[in-house]
N, C-alpha and C. Protein backbone atom coordinates (compact mmCIF):
# COMPACT_ATOMS: atom_id res chain seq x y z
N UNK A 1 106.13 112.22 86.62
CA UNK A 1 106.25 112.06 88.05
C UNK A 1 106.99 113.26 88.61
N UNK A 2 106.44 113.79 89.77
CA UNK A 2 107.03 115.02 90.36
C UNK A 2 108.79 114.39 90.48
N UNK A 3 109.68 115.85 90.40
CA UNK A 3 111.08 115.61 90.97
C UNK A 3 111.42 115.54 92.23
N UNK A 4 111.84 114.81 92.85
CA UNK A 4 111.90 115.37 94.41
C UNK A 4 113.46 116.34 94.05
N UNK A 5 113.27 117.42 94.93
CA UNK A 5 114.49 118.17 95.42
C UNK A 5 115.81 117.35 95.51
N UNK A 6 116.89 117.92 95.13
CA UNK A 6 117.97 117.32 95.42
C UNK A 6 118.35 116.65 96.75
N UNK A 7 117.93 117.45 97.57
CA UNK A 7 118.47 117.17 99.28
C UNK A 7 117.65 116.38 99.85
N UNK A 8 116.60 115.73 98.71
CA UNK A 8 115.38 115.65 99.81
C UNK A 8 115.59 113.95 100.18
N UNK A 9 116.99 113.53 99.49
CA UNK A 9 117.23 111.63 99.69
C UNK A 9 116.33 110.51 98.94
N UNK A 10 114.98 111.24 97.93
CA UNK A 10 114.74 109.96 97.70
C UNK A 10 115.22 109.33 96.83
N UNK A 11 115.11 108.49 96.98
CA UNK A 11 116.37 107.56 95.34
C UNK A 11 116.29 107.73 94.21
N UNK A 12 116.46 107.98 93.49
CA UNK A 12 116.66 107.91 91.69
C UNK A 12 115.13 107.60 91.40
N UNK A 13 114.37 108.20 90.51
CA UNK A 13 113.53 107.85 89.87
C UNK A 13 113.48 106.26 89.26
N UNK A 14 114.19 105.96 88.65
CA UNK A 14 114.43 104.42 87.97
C UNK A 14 114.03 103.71 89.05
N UNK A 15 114.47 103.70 90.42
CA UNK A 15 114.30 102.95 91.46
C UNK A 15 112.87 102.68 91.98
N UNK A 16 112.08 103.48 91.36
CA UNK A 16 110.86 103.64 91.82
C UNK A 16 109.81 103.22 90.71
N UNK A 17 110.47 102.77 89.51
CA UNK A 17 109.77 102.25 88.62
C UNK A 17 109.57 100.70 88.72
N UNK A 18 110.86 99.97 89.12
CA UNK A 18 110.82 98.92 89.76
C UNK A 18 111.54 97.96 88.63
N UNK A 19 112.38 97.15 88.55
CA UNK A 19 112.66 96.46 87.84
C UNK A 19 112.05 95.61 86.61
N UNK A 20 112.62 95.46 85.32
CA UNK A 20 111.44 94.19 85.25
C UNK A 20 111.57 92.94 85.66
N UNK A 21 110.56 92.47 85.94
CA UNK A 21 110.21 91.12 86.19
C UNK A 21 109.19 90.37 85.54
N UNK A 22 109.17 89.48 85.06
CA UNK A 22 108.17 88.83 84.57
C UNK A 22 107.05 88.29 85.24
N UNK A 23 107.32 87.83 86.33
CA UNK A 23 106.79 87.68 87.74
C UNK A 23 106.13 88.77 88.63
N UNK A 24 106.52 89.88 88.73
CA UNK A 24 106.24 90.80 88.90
C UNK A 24 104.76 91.21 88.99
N UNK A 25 104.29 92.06 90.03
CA UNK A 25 102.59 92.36 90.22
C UNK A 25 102.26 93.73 89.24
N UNK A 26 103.09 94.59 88.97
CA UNK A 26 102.85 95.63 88.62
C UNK A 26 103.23 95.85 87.15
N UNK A 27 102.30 96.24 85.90
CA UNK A 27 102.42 96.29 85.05
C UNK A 27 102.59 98.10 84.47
N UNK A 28 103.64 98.18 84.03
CA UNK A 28 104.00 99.99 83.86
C UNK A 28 105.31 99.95 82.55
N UNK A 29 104.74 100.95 81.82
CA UNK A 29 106.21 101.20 80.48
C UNK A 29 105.78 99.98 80.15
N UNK A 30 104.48 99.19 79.17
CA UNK A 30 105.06 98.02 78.98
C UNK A 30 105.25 96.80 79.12
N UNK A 31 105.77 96.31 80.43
CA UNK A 31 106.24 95.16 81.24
C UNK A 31 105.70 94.86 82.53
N UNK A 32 105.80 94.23 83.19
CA UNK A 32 105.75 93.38 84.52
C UNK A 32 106.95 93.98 85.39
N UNK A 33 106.96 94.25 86.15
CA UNK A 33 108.21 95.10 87.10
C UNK A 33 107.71 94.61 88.15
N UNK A 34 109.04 94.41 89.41
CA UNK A 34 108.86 94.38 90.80
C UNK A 34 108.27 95.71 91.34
N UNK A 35 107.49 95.44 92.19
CA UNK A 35 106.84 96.72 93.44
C UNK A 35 108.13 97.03 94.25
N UNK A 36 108.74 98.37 94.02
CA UNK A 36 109.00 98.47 95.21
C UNK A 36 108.89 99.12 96.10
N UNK A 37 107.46 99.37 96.40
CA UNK A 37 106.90 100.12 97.46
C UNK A 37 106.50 98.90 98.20
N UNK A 38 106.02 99.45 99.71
CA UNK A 38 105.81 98.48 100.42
C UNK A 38 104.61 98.90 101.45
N UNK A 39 103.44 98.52 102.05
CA UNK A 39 102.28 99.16 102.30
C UNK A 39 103.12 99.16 103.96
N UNK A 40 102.52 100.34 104.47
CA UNK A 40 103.05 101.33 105.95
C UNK A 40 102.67 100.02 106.67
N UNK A 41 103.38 99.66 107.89
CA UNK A 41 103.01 99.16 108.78
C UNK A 41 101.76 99.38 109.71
N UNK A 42 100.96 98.58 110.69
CA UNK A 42 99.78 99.68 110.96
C UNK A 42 100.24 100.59 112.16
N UNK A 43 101.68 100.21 112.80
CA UNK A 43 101.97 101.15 113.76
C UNK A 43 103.31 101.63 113.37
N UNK A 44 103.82 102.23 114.39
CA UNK A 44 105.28 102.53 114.16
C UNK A 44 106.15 103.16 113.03
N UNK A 45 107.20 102.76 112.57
CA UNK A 45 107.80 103.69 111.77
C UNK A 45 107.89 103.13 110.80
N UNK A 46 107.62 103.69 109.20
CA UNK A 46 107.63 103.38 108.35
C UNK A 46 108.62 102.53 107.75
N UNK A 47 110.06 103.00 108.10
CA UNK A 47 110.83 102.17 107.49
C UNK A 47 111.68 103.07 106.53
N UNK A 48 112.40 102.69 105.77
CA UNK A 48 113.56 103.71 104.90
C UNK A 48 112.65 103.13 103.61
N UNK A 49 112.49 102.57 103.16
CA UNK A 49 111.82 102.45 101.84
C UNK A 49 110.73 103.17 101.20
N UNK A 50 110.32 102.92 100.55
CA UNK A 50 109.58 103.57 99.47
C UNK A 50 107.91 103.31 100.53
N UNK A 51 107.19 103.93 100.83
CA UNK A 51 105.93 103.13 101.77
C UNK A 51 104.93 103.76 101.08
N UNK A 52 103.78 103.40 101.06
CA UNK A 52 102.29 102.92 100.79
C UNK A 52 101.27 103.26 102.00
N UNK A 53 101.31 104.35 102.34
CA UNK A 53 100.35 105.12 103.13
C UNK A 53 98.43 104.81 102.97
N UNK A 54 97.67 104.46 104.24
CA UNK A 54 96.30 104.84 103.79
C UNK A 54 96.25 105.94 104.43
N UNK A 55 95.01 106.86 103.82
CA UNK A 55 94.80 108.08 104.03
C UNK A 55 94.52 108.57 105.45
N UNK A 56 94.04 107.28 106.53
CA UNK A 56 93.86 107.97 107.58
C UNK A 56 95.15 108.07 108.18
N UNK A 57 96.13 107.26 107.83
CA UNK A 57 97.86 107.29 108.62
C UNK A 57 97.92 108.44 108.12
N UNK A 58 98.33 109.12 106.89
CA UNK A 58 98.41 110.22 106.05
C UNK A 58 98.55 111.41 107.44
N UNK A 59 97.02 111.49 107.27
CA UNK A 59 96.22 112.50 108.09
C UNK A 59 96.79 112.49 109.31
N UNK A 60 96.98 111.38 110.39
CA UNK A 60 96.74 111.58 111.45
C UNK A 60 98.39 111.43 111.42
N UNK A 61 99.37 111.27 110.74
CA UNK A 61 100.73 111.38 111.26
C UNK A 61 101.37 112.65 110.28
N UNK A 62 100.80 113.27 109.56
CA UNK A 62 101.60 114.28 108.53
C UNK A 62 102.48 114.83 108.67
N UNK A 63 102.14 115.70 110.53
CA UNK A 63 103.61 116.40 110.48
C UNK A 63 104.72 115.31 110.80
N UNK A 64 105.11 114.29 111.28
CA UNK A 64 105.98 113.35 111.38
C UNK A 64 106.41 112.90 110.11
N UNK A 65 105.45 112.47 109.33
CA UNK A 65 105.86 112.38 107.68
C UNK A 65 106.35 112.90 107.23
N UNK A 66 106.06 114.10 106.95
CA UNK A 66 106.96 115.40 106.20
C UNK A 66 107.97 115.67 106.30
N UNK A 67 109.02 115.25 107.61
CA UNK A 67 110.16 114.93 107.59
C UNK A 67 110.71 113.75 106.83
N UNK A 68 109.80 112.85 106.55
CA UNK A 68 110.17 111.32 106.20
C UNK A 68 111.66 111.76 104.98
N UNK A 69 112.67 111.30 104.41
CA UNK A 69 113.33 111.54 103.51
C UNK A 69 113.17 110.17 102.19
N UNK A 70 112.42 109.40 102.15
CA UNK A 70 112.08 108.46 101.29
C UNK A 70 110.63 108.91 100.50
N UNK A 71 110.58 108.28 99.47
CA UNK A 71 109.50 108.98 98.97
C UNK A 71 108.27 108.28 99.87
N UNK A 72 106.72 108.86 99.43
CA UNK A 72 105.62 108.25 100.03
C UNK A 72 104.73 107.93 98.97
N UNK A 73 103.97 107.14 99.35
CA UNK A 73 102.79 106.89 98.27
C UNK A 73 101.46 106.75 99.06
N UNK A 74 100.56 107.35 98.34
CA UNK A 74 98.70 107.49 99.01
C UNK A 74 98.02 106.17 98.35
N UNK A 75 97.38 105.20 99.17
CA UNK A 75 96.38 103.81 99.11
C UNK A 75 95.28 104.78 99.15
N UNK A 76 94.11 105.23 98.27
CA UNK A 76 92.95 105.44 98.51
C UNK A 76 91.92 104.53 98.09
N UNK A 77 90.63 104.06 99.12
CA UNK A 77 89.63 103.37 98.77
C UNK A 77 88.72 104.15 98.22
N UNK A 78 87.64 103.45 97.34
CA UNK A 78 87.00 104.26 96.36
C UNK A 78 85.84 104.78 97.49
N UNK A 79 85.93 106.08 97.16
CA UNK A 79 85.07 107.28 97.33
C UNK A 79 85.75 107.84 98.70
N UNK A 80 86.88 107.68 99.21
CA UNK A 80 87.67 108.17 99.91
C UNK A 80 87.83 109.44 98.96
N UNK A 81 87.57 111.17 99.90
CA UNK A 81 87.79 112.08 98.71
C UNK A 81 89.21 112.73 99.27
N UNK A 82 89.51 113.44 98.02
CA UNK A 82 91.29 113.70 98.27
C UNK A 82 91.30 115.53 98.15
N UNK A 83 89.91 116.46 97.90
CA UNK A 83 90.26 117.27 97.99
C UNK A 83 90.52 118.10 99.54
N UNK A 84 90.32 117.25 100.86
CA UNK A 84 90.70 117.84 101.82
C UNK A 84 92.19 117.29 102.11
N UNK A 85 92.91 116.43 101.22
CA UNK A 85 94.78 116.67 101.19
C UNK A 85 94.93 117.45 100.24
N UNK A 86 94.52 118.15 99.43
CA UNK A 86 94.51 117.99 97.90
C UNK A 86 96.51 118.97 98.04
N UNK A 87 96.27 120.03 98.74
CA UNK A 87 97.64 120.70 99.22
C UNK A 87 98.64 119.62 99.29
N UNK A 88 98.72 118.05 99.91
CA UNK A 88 99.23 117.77 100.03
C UNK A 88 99.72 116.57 98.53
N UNK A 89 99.25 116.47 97.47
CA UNK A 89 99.15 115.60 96.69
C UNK A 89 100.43 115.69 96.01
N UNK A 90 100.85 116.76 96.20
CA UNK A 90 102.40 116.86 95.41
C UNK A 90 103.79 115.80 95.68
N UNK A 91 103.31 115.92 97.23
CA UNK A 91 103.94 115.36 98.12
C UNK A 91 104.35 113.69 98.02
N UNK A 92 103.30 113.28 96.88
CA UNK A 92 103.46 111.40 96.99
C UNK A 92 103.83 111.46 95.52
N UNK A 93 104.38 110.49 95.62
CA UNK A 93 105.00 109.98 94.10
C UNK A 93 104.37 109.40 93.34
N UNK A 94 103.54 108.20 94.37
CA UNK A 94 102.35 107.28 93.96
C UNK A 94 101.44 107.67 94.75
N UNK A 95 99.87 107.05 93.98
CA UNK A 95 98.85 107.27 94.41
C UNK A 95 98.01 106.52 94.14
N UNK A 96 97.55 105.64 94.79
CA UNK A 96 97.23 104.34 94.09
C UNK A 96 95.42 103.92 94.68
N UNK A 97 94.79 103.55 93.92
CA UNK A 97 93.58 103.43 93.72
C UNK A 97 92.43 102.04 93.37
N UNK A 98 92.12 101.82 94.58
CA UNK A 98 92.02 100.55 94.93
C UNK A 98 90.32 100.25 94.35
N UNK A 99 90.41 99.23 93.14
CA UNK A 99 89.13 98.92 92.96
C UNK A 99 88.70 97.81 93.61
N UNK A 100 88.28 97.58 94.64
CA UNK A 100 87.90 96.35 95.85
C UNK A 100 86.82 95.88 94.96
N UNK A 101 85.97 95.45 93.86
CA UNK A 101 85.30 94.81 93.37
C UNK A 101 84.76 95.56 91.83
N UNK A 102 84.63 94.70 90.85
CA UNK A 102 84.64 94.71 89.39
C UNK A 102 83.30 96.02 89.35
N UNK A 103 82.60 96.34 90.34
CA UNK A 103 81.54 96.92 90.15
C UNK A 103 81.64 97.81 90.02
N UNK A 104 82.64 98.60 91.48
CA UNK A 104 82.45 99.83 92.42
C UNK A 104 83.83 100.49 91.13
N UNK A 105 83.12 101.47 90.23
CA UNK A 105 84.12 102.81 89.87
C UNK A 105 84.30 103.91 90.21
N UNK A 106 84.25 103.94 91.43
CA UNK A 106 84.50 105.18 92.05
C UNK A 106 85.86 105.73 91.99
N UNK A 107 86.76 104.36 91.86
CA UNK A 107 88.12 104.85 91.64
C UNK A 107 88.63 105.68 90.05
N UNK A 108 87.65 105.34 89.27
CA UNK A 108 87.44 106.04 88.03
C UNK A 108 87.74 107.66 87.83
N UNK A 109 86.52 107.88 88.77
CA UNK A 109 86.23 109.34 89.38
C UNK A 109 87.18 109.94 89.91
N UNK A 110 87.79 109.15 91.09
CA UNK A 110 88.89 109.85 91.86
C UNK A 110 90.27 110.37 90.39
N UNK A 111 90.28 108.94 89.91
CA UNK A 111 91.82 109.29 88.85
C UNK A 111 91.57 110.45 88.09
N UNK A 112 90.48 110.73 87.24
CA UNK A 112 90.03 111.80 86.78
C UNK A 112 90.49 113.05 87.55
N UNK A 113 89.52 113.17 88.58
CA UNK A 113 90.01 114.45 89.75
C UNK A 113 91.47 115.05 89.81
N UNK A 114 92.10 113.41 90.01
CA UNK A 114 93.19 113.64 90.34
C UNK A 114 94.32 114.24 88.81
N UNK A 115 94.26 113.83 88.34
CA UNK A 115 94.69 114.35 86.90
C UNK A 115 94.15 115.54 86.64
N UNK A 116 93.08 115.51 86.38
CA UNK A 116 92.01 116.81 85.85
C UNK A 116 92.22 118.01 86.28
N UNK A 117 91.80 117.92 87.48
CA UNK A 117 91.18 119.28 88.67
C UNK A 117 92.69 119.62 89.31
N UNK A 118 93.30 118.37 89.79
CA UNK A 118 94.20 118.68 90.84
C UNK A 118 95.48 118.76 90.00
N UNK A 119 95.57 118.35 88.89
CA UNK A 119 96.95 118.42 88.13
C UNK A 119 97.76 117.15 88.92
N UNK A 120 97.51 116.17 89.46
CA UNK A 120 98.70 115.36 90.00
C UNK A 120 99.65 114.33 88.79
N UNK A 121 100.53 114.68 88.17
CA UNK A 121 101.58 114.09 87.59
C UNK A 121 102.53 112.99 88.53
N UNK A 122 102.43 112.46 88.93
CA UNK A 122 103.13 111.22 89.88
C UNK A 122 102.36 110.04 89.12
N UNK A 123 102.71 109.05 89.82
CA UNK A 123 102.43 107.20 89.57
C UNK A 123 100.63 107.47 89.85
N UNK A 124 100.22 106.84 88.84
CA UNK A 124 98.56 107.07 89.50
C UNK A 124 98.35 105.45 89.12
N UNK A 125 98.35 104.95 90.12
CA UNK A 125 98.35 102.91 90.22
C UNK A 125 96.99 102.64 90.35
N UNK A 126 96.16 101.67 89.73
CA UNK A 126 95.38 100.56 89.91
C UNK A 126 95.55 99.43 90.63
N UNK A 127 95.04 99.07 91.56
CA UNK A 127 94.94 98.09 92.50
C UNK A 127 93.41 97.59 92.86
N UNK A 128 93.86 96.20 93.01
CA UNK A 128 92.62 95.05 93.66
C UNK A 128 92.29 94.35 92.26
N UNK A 129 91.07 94.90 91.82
CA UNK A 129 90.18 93.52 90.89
C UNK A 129 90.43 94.51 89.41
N UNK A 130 91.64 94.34 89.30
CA UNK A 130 91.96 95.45 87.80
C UNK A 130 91.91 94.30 87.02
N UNK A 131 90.83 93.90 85.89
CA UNK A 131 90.62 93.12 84.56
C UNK A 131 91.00 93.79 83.45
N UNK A 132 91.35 92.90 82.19
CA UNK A 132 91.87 93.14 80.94
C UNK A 132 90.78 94.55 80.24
N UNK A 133 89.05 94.28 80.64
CA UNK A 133 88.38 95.11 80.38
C UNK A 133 88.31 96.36 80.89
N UNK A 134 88.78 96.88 81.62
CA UNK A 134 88.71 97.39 82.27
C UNK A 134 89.77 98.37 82.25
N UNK A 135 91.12 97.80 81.85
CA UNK A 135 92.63 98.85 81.22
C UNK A 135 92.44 99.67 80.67
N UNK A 136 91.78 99.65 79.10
CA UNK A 136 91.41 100.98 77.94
C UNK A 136 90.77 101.95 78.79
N UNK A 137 89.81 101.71 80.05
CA UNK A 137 89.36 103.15 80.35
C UNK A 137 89.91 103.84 81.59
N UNK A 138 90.68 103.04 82.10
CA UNK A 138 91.60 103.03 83.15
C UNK A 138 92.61 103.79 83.04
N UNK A 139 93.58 103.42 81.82
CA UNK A 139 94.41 104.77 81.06
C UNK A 139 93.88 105.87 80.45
N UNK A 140 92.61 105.74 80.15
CA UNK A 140 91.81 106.89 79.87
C UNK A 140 91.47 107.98 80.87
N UNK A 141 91.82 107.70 81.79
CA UNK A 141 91.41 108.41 82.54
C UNK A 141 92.46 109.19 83.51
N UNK A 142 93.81 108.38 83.27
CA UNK A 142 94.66 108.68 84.29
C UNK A 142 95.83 107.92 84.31
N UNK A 143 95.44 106.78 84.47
CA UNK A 143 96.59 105.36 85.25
C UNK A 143 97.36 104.96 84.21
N UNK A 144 98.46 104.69 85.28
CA UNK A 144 99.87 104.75 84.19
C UNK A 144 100.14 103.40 84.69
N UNK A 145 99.78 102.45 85.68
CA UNK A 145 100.42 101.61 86.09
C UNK A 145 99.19 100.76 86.94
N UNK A 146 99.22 99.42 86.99
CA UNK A 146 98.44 98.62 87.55
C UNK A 146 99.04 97.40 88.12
N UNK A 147 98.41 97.09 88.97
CA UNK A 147 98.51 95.55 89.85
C UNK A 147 98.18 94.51 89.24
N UNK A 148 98.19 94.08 89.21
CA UNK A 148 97.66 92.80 87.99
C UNK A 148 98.00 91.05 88.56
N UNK A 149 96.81 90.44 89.36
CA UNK A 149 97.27 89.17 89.46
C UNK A 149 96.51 88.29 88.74
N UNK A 150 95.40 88.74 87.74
CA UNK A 150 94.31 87.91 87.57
C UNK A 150 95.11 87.38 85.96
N UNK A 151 95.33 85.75 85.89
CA UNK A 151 96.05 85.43 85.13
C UNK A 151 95.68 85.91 83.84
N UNK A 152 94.40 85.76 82.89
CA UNK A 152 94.05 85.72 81.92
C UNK A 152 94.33 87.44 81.65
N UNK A 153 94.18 88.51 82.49
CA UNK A 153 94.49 89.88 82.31
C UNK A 153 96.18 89.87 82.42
N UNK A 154 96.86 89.00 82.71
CA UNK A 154 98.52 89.15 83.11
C UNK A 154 98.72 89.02 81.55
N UNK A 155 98.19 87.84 80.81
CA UNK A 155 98.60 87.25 79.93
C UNK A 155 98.16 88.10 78.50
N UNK A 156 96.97 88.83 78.65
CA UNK A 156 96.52 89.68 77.65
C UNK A 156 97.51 91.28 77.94
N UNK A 157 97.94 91.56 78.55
CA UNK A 157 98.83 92.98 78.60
C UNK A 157 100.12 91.86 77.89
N UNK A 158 100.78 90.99 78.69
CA UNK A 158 102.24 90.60 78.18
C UNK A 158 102.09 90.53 76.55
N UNK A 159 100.55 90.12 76.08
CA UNK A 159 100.88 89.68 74.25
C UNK A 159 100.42 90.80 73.77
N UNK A 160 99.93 92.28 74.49
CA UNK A 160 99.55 93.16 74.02
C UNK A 160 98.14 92.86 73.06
N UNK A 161 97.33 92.72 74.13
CA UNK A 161 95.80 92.16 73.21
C UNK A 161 94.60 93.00 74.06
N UNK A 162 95.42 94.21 74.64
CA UNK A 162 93.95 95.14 75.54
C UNK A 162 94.37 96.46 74.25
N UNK A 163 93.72 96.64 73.74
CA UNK A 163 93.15 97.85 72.85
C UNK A 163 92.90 99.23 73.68
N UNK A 164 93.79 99.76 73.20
CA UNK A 164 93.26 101.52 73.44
C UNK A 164 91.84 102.19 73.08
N UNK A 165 90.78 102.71 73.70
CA UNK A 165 89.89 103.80 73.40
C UNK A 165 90.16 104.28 72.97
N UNK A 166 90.17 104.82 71.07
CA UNK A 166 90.22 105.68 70.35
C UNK A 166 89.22 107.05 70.09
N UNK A 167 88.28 106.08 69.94
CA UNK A 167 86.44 107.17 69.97
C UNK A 167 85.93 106.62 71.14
N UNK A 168 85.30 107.61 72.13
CA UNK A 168 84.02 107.56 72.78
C UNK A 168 83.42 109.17 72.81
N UNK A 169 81.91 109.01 73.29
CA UNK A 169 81.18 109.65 73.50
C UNK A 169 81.06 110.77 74.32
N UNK A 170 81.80 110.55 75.29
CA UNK A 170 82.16 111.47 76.48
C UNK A 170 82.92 112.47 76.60
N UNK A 171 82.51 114.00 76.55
CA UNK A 171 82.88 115.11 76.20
C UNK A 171 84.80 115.29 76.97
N UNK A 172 85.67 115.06 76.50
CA UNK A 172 86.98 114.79 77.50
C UNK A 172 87.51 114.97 76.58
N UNK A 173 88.35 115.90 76.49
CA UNK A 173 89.56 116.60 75.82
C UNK A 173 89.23 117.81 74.70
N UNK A 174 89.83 117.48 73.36
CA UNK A 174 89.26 119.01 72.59
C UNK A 174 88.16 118.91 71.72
N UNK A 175 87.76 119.49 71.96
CA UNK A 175 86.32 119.49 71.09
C UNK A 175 86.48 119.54 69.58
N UNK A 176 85.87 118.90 68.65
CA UNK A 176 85.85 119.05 67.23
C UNK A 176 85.45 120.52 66.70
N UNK A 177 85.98 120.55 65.53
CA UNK A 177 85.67 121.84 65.29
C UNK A 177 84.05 121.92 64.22
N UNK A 178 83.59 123.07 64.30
CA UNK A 178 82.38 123.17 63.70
C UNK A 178 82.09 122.57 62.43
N UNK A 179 80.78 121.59 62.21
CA UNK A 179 80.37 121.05 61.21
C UNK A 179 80.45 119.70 61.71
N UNK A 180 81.12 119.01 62.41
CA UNK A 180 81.37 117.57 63.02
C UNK A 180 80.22 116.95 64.18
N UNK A 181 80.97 116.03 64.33
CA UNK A 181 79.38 115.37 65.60
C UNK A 181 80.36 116.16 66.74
N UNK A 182 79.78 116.91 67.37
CA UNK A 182 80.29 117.11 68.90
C UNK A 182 80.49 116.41 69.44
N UNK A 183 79.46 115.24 69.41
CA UNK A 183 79.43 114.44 70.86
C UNK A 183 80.28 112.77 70.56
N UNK A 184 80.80 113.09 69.41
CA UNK A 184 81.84 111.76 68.94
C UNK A 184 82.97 112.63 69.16
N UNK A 185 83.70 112.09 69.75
CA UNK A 185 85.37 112.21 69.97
C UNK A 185 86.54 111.96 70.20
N UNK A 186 87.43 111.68 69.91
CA UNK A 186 88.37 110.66 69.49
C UNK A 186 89.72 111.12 70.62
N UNK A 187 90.52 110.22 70.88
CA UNK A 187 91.20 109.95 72.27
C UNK A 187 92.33 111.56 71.56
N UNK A 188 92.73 111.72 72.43
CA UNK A 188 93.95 113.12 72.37
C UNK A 188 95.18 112.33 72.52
N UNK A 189 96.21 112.47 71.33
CA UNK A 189 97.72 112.40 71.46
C UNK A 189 97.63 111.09 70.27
């Protein structure tokens, strides 16, 4: 996760990881932790806390933001594209990526980008219809942290029963060296 500047007031990193809770919506390091971000109001002023920006507030209030002294976090819907902030991506701590139905992976794409192309090291969150199936390629791709209300997926992260992608097919990370299958390749780290 980026550092903020000394002067710049936002709170301690730890603070932004969120407590644990067992109860808790957000699954990160592990555990169940409290949120403590909080999504922007649709008018007015954000508030001193940690806030949860959508991209058109982003846009249409930035220079007012940029003063903000709390950290910020970006809500993008899938296929919302981020390389016309992309300058600004440094700027959020979180960035969170909303799968509105089991179908639509567009948010897939974006986390990629965002890791890949753009280099963004901050909170890269899963939100909406995040299933147990659906985790292994989810961290594969990016996401360090997810929303999680759907019981049977709460209950498979707490006993540790979602499996990591070790091998797939899909050319992503270092290539084998000569004499091997190219196109088999096994997870990096």
């Amino acid at each position: 996760m980026p550092t903020p500047d000394p002067g710049s007031g936002w709170p301690a990193q730890a603070s932004l990881t969120g407590e644990v809770d067992r109860e808790g919506p957000i699954w990160k390091q592990g555990a169940f932790r409290r949120d403590p971000w909080r999504p922007s109001p649709a008018g007015g002023e954000p508030g001193a806390s940690p806030v949860l920006l959508v991209k058109a507030r982003w846009v249409a209030a930035r220079e007012s933001l940029l003063s903000r002294a709390a950290p910020i976090g970006l809500l993008l819907e899938g296929g919302e594209r981020v390389d016309d902030i992309a300058d600004d991506l440094a700027r959020f701590a979180l960035i969170a990526l909303n799968f509105a139905k089991f179908s639509d992976g567009r948010a897939f794409s974006t986390a990629r980008l965002l890791r890949e192309k753009f280099g963004y090291g901050g909170e890269l969150r899963a939100v909406g219809n995040v299933l147990s199936d659906q985790i292994p390629f989810m961290r594969r791709v990016g996401f360090d942290a997810f929303e999680v209300h759907h019981a049977p997926t709460r209950r498979a992260l707490s006993e540790g029963l979602i499996a990591e992608v070790r091998l797939y097919y899909q050319p992503v990370g270092a290539v084998p060296g000569p004499g091997t299958r190219a196109w088999l390749r096994g997870s990096i780290g």
